[in-house]
Protein backbone atom coordinates (compact mmCIF):
# COMPACT_ATOMS: atom_id res chain seq x y z
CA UNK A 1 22.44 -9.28 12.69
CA UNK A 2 24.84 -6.60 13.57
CA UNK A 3 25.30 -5.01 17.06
CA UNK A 4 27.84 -2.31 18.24
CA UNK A 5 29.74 -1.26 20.31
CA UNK A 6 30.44 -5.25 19.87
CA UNK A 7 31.81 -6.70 16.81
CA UNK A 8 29.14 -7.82 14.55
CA UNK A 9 30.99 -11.35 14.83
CA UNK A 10 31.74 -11.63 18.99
CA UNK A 11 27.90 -10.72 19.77
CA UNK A 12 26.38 -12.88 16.84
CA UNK A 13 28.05 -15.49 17.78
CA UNK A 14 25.80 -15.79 20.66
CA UNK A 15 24.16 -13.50 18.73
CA UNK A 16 -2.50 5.62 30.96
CA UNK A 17 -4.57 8.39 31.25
CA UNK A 18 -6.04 7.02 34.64
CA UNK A 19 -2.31 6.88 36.47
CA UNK A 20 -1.70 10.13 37.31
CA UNK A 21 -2.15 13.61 35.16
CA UNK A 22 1.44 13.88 34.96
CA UNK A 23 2.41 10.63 33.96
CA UNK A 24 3.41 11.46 30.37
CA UNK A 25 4.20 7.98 29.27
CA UNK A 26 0.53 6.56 30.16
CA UNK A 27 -0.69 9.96 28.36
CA UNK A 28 1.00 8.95 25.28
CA UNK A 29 0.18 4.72 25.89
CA UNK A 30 -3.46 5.20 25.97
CA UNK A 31 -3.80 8.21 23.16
CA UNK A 32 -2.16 5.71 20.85
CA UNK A 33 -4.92 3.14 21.61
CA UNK A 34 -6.97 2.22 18.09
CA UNK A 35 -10.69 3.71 17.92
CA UNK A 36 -11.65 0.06 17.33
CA UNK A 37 -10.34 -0.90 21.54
CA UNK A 38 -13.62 -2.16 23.16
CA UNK A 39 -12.02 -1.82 26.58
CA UNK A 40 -13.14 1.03 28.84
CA UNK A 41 -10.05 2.98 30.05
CA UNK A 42 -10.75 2.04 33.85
CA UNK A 43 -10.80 -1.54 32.96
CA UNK A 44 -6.96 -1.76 31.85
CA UNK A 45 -5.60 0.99 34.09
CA UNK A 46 -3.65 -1.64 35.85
CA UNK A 47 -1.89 -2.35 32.72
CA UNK A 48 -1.24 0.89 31.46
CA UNK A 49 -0.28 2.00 35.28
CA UNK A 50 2.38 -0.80 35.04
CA UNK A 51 3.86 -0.03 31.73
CA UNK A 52 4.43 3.44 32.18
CA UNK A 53 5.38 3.20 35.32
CA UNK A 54 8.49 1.12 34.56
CA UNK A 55 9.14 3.29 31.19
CA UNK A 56 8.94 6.15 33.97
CA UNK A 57 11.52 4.45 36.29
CA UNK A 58 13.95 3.35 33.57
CA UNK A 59 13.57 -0.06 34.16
CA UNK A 60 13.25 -0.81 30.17
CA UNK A 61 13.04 1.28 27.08
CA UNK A 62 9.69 2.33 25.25
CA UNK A 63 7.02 -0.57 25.36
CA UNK A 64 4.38 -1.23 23.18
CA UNK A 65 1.31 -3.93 24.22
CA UNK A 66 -1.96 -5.16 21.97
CA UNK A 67 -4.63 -7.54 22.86
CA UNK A 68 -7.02 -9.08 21.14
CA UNK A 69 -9.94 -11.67 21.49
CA UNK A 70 -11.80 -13.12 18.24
CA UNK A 71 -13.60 -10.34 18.47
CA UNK A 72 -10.65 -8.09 17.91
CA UNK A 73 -8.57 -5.53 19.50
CA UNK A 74 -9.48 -4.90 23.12
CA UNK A 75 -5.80 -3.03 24.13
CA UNK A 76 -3.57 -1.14 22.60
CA UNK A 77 -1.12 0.26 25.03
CA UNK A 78 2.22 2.41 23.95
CA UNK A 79 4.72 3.91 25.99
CA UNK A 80 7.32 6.25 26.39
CA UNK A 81 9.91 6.92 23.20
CA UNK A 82 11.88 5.19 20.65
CA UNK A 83 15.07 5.78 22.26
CA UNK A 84 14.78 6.75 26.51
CA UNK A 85 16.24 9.84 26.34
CA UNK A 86 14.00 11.06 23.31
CA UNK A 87 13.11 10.59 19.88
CA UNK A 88 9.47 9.93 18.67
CA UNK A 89 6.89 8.43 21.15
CA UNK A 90 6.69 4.70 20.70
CA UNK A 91 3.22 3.56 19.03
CA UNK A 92 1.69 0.45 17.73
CA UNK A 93 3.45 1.15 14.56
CA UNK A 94 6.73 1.25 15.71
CA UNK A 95 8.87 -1.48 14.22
CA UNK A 96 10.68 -3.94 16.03
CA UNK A 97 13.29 -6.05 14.99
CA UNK A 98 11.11 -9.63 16.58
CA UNK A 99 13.83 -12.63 16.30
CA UNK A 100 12.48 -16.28 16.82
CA UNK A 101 8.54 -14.70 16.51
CA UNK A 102 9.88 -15.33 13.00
CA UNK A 103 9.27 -19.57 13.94
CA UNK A 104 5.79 -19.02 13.72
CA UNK A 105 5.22 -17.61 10.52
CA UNK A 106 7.99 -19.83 9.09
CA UNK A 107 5.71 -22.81 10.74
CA UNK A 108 2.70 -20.87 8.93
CA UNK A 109 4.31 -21.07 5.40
CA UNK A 110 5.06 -25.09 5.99
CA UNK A 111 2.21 -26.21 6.97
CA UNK A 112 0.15 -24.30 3.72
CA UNK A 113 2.56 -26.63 1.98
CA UNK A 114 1.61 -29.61 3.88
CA UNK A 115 -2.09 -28.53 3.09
CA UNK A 116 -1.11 -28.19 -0.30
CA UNK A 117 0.63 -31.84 -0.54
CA UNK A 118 4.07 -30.51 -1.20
CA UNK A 119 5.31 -30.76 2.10
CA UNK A 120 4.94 -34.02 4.47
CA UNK A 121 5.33 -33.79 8.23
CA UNK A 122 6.77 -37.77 8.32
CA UNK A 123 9.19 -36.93 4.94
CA UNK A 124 12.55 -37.94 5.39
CA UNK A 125 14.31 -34.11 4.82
CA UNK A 126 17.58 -35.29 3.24
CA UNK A 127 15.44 -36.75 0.07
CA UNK A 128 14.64 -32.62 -0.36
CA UNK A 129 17.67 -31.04 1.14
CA UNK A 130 20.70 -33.19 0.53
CA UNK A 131 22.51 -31.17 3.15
CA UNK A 132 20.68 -33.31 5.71
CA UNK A 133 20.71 -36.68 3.88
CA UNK A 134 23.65 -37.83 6.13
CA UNK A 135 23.67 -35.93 9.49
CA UNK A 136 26.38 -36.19 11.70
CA UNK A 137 26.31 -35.90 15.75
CA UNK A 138 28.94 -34.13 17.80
CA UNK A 139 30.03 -36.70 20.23
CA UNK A 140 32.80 -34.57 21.44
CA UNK A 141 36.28 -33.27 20.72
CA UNK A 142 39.81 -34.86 20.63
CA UNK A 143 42.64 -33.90 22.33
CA UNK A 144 44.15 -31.40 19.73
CA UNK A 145 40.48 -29.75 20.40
CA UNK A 146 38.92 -31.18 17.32
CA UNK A 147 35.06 -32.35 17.05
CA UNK A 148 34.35 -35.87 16.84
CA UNK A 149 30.98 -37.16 14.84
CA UNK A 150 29.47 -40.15 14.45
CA UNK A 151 26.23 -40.65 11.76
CA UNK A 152 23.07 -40.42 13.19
CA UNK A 153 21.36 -43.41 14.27
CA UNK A 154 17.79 -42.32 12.10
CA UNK A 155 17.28 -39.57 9.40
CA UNK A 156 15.41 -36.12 10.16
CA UNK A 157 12.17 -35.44 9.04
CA UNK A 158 9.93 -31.92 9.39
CA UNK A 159 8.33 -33.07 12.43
CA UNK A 160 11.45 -33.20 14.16
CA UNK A 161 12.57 -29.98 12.73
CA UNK A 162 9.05 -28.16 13.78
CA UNK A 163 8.99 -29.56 16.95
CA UNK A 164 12.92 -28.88 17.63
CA UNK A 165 13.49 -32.78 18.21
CA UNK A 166 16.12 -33.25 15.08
CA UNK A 167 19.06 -31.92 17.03
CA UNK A 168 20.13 -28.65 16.01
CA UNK A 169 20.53 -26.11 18.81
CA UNK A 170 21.85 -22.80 18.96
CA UNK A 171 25.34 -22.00 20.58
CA UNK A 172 23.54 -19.45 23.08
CA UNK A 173 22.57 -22.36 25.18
CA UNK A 174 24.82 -25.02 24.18
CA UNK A 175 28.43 -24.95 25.23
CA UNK A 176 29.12 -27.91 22.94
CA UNK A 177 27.83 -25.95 20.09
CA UNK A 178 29.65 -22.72 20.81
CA UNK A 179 33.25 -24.81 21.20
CA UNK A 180 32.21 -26.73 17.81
CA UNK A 181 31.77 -22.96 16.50
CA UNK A 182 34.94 -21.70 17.40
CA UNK A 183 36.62 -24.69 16.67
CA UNK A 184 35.58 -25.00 13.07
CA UNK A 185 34.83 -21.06 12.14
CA UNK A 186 31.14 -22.34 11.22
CA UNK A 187 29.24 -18.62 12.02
CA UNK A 188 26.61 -18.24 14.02
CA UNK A 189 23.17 -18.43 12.47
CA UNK A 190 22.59 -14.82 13.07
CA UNK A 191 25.12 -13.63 10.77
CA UNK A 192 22.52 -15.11 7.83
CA UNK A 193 25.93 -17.06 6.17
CA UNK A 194 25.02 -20.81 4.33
CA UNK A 195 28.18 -21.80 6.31
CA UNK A 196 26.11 -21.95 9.14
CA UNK A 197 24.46 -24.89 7.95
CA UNK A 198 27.40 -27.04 8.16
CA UNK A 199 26.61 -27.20 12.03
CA UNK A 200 25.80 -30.53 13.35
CA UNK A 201 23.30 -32.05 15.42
CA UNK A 202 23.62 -32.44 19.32
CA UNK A 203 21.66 -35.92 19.73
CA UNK A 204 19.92 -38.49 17.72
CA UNK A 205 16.69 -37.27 16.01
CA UNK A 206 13.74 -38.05 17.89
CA UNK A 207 15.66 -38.28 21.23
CA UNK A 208 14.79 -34.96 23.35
CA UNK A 209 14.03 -31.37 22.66
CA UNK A 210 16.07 -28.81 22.56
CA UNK A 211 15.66 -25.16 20.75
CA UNK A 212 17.94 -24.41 17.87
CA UNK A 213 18.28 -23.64 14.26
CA UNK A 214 15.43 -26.17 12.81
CA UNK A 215 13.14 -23.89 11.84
CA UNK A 216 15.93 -22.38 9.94
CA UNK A 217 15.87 -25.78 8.15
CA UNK A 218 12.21 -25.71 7.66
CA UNK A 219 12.30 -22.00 5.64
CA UNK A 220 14.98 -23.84 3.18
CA UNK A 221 12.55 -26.52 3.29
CA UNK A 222 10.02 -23.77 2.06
CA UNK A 223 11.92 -22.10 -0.52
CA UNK A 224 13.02 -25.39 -2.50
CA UNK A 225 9.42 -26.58 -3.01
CA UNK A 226 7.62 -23.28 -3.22
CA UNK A 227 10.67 -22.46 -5.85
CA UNK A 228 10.36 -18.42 -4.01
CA UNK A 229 12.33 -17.04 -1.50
CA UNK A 230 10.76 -16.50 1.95
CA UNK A 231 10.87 -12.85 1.41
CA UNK A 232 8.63 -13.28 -1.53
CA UNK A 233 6.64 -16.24 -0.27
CA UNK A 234 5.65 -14.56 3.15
CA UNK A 235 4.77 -10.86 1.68
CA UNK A 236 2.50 -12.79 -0.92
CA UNK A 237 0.85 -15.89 1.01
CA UNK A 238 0.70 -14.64 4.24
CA UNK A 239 1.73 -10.51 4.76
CA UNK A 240 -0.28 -9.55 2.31
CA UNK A 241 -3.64 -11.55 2.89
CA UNK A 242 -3.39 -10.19 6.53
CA UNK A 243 -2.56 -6.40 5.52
CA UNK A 244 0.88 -6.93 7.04
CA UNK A 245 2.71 -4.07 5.33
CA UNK A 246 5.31 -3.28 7.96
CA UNK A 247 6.94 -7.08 8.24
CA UNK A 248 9.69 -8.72 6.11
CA UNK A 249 13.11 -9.05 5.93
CA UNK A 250 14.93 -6.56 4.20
CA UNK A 251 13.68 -3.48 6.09
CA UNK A 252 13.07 -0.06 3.97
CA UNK A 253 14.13 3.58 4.79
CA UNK A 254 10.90 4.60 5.76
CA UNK A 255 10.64 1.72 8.15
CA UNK A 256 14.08 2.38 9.40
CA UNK A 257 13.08 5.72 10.77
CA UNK A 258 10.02 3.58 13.10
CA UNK A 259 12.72 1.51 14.48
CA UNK A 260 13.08 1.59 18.07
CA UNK A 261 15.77 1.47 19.64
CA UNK A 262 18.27 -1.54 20.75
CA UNK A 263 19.60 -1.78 24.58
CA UNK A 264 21.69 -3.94 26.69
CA UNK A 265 21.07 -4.08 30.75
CA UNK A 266 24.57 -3.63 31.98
CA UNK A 267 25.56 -5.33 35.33
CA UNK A 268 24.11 -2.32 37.21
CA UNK A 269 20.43 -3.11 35.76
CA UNK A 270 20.88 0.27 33.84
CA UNK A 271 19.89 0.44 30.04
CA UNK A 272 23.33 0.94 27.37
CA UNK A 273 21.71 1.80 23.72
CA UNK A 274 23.34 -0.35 20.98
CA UNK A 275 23.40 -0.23 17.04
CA UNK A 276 21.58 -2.94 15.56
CA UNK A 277 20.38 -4.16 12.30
CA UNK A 278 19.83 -7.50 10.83
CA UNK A 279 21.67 -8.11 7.58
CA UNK A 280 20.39 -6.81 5.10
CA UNK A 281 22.53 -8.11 2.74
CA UNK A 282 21.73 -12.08 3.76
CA UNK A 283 23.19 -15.38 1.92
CA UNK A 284 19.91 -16.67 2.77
CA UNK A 285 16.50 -15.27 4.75
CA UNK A 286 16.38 -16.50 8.02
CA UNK A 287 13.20 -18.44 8.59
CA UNK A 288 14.42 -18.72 12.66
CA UNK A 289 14.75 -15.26 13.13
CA UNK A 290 15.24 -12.27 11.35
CA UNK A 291 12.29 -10.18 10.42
CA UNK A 292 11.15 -7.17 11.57
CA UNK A 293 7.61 -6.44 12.17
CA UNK A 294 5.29 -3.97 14.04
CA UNK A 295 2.85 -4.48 17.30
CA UNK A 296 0.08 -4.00 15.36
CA UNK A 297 1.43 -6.23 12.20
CA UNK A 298 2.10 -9.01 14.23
CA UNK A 299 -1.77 -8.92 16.07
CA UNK A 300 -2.91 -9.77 12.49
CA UNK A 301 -0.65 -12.62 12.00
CA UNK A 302 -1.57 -13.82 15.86
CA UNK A 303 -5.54 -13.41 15.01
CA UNK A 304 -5.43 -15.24 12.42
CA UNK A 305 -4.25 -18.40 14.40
CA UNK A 306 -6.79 -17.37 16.91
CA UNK A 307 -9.72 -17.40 14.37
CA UNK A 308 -8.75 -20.79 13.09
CA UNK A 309 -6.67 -19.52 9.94
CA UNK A 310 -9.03 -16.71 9.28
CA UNK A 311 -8.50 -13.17 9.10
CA UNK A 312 -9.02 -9.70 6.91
CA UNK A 313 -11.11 -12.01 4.52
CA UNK A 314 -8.33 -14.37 4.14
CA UNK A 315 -8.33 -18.01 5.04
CA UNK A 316 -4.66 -18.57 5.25
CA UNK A 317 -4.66 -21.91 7.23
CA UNK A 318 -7.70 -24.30 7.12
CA UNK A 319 -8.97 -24.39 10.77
CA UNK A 320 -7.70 -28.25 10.77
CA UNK A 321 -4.34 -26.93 9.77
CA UNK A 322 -3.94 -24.70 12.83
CA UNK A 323 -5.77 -27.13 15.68
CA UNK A 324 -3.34 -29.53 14.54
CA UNK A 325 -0.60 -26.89 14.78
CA UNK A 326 -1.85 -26.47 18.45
CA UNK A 327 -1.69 -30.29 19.66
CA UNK A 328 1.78 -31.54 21.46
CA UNK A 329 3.94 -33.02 18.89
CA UNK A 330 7.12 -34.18 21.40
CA UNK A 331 5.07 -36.89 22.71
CA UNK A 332 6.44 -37.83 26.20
CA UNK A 333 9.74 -35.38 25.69
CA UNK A 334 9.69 -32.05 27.61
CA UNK A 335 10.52 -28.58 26.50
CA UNK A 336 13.60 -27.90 29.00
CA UNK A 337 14.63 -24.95 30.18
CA UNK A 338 17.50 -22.55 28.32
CA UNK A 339 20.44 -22.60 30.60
CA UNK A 340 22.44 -19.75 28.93
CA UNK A 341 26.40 -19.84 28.00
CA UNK A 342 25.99 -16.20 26.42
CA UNK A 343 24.43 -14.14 29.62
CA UNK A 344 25.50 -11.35 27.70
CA UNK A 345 22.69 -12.28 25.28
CA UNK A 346 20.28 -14.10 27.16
CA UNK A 347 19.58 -15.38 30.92
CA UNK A 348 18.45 -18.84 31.67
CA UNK A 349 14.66 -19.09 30.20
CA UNK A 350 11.69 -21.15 31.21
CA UNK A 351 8.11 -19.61 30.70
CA UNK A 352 6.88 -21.94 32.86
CA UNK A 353 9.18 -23.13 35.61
CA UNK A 354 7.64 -26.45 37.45
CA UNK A 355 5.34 -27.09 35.02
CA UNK A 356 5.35 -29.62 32.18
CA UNK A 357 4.95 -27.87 28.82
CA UNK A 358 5.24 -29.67 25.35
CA UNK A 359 6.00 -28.09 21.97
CA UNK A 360 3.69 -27.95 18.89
CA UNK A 361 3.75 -26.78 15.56
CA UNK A 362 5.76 -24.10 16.47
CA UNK A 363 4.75 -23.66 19.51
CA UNK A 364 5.40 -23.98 23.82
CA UNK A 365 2.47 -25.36 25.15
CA UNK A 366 1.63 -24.82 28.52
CA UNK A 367 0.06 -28.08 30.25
CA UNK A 368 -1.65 -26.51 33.00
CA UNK A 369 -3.21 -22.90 33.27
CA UNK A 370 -0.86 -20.30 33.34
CA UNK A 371 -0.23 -18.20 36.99
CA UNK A 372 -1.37 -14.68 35.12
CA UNK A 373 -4.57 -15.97 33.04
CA UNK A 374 -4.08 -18.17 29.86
CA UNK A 375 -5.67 -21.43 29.91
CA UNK A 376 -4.40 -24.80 29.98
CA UNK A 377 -3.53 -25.41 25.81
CA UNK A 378 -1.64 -21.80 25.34
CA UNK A 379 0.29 -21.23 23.28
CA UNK A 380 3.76 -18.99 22.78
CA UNK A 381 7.02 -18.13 22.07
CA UNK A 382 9.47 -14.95 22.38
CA UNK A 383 12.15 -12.99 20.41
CA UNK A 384 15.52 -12.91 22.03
CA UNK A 385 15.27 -8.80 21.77
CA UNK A 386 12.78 -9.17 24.44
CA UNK A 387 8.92 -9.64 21.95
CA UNK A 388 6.74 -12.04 23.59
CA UNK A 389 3.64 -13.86 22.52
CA UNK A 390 0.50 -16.09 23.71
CA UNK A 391 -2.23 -17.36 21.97
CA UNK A 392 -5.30 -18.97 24.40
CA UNK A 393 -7.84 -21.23 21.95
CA UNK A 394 -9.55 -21.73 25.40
CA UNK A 395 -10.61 -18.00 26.14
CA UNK A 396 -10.38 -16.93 22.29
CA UNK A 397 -7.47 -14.48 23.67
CA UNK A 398 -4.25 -13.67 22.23
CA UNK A 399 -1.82 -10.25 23.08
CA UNK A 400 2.08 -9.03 22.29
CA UNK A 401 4.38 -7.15 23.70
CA UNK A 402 7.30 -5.47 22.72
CA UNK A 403 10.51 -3.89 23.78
CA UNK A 404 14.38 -3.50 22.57
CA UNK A 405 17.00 -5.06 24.72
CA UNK A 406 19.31 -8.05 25.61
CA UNK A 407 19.71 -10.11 27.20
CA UNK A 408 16.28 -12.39 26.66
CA UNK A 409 14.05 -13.33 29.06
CA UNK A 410 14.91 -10.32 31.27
CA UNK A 411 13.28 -10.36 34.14
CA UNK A 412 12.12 -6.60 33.86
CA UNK A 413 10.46 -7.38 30.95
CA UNK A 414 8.52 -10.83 31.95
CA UNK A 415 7.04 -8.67 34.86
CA UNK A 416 5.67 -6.56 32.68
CA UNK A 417 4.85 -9.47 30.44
CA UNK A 418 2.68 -11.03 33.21
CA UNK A 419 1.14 -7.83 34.31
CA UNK A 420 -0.38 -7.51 30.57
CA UNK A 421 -1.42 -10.55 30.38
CA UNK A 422 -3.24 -10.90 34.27
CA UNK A 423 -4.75 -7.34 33.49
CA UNK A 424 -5.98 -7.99 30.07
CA UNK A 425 -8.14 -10.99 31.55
CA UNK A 426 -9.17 -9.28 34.41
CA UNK A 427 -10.47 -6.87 31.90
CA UNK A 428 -12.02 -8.79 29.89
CA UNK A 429 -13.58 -10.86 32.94
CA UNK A 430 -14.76 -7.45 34.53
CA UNK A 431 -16.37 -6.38 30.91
């Protein structure tokens, strides 16, 4: 991951029509709609008013949002350009570089294994990886500023590592972890170096939840028994079934000139661009967090776990695969919420503040109905560049959206995020 004007090594360390006639960015959002949207245009004018009426005001870059029930797309909104002041118009096609939306396709790839017998979700993962055969904990640090470990009081196993329960977290939200960093030189798991692995764990397996680099874990886990890299595994097991051309790792020319671009909210609330590119160049591909993918890509991957594994003639999960995948897996532990040490990179983040929510298979799992439509049972996650997902089993709904910009969980952005989402099922509701 590489971002400028920052050093590549400071920042990865943390890391419609129906508006108005002359609202060109809902022009452009609702001409880029698919022919296959089953939505009438008055039905999701509330959606497209809101998205181009922030693109309008400046208050984030070019957006793109698509919706879909199991009976496919229903919106397809796109707005405003690649870069705000100009460059191509943003479409469903534009690609976006979509972080930790990488977890669930890692998650994907794991559990065909565990279907397959190759992978077990109680297996003990130091008998595959020997890097974790003897994890430490970081108790603290000495007086010369040193970390101080202790062995772990119970070996980690995939469950803990899908369910981020083994102890790993990432030094965005960890101060520990970020003083263990510079203390040692280990790099940030951004900066796709092996070194990063040398990180220890926060707390005892099992103990609590708390996000970090296990699903990074869990694409090594991959790659040793499916004896293929994850750039090969995903494009032929899972991209490719799903007619996923525009997602992977290392990202083409032709793809490069789709990118949209990368912003930073300054202290004013105005938008800086930034240069940014994952590394293309990796020790190892980064099953937490570093593909790049399109709108429109990742609807394919997010209907398939909507249909139960099924999708574009291809059954890539067995529908008991993925209503496991959906169940809480943290038992009486709670997902918590991210109290950031990086605000450059990310403010503190909770999708559901208040409410218990529990963590599947890789998943947050919201206990109670959401407050802008999705059932009790959701599911989701984010990328830190601002990508956000849900999945609703319940209503048989699922949607994206997309922007560029740091820090995550900006609170632009989840506006807009809940605005899609309430107007998509008042749509649908209203159809």
């Amino acid at each position: 991951m590489s971002l400028k004007p920052q050093s590549r090594r400071d920042l990865l360390k943390t890391a419609s029509a129906v508006v108005a006639a002359s609202s060109v960015a809902g022009i452009a959002g609702r001409a880029a709609a698919a022919a296959d949207a089953k939505l009438a245009g008055g039905a999701v004018a509330p959606i497209d008013q809101a998205l181009s009426r922030a693109v309008e005001a400046r208050a984030v870059p070019g957006i793109v949002a698509i919706g879909a029930t199991d009976k496919g797309i229903v919106y397809e909104g796109a707005f405003g350009r690649r870069a705000i002041d100009g460059g191509p118009e943003m479409t469903p096609d534009t690609v976006f570089w979509i972080a930790s939306m990488t977890k669930a396709v890692t998650a994907t790839a794991c559990m065909q294994l565990v279907e397959q017998g190759k992978l077990e979700l109680e297996q003990t993962m130091g008998e595959l990886l020997p890097e974790l055969k003897e994890p430490k904990v970081l108790e603290g640090f000495d007086a010369a500023g040193q970390p101080i470990l202790r062995p772990a009081k119970r070996p980690i196993t995939l469950r803990h590592l899908l369910t981020h329960t083994a102890g790993f977290v990432y030094s965005i939200w960890s101060e520990p972890m970020g003083r263990y960093e510079e203390a040692t030189g280990v790099p940030f798991i951004g900066e796709c170096k092996n070194e990063s692995f040398l990180a220890p764990i926060m707390f005892d397996p099992g103990d609590r939840w708390q996000y970090g680099i296990n699903i990074d874990w869990v694409g090594k886990a991959v790659e040793a028994v499916s004896d293929q890299s994850l750039e090969v595994y995903f494009r032929e097991q899972i991209f490719e079934p799903l007619g996923m051309a525009d997602t992977g790792f290392l990202i083409s020319s032709a793809h490069k000139a789709r990118v949209a671009t990368m912003y930073a909210r300054k202290e004013d609330g105005s938008l800086a661009p930034m240069a940014f590119e994952m590394p293309q160049r990796p020790e190892f591909f980064m099953g937490g967090g570093a593909l790049f993918s399109t709108p429109r890509d990742y609807i394919a991957f997010l209907q398939m776990l909507l249909n139960d594994g099924a999708f574009n003639g291809a059954q890539v999960l067995k529908p008991e695969t993925v209503a496991l995948m959906r169940q809480n897996h943290i038992g009486d532990l709670e997902v918590e919420t991210l109290k950031t040490v990086r605000p450059d990179l990310s403010n503190d983040a909770n999708f559901f503040p208040g409410m218990s929510h529990k963590w599947g298979l890789s998943f947050d799992i919201n206990t109670e109905p959401g407050p802008a439509g999705r059932s009790a049972g959701s599911l989701c996650w984010a990328g830190l560049f601002n990508t956000y997902f849900w999945i609703d089993p319940t209503r048989k709904v699922t949607g994206t959206i997309m922007t560029q910009l740091l820090p995550f969980a900006d609170g632009e952005v989840l506006k807009l995020y809940a605005d899609f989402e309430r107007g998509l099922y008042d749509a649908l509701k209203a159809a």
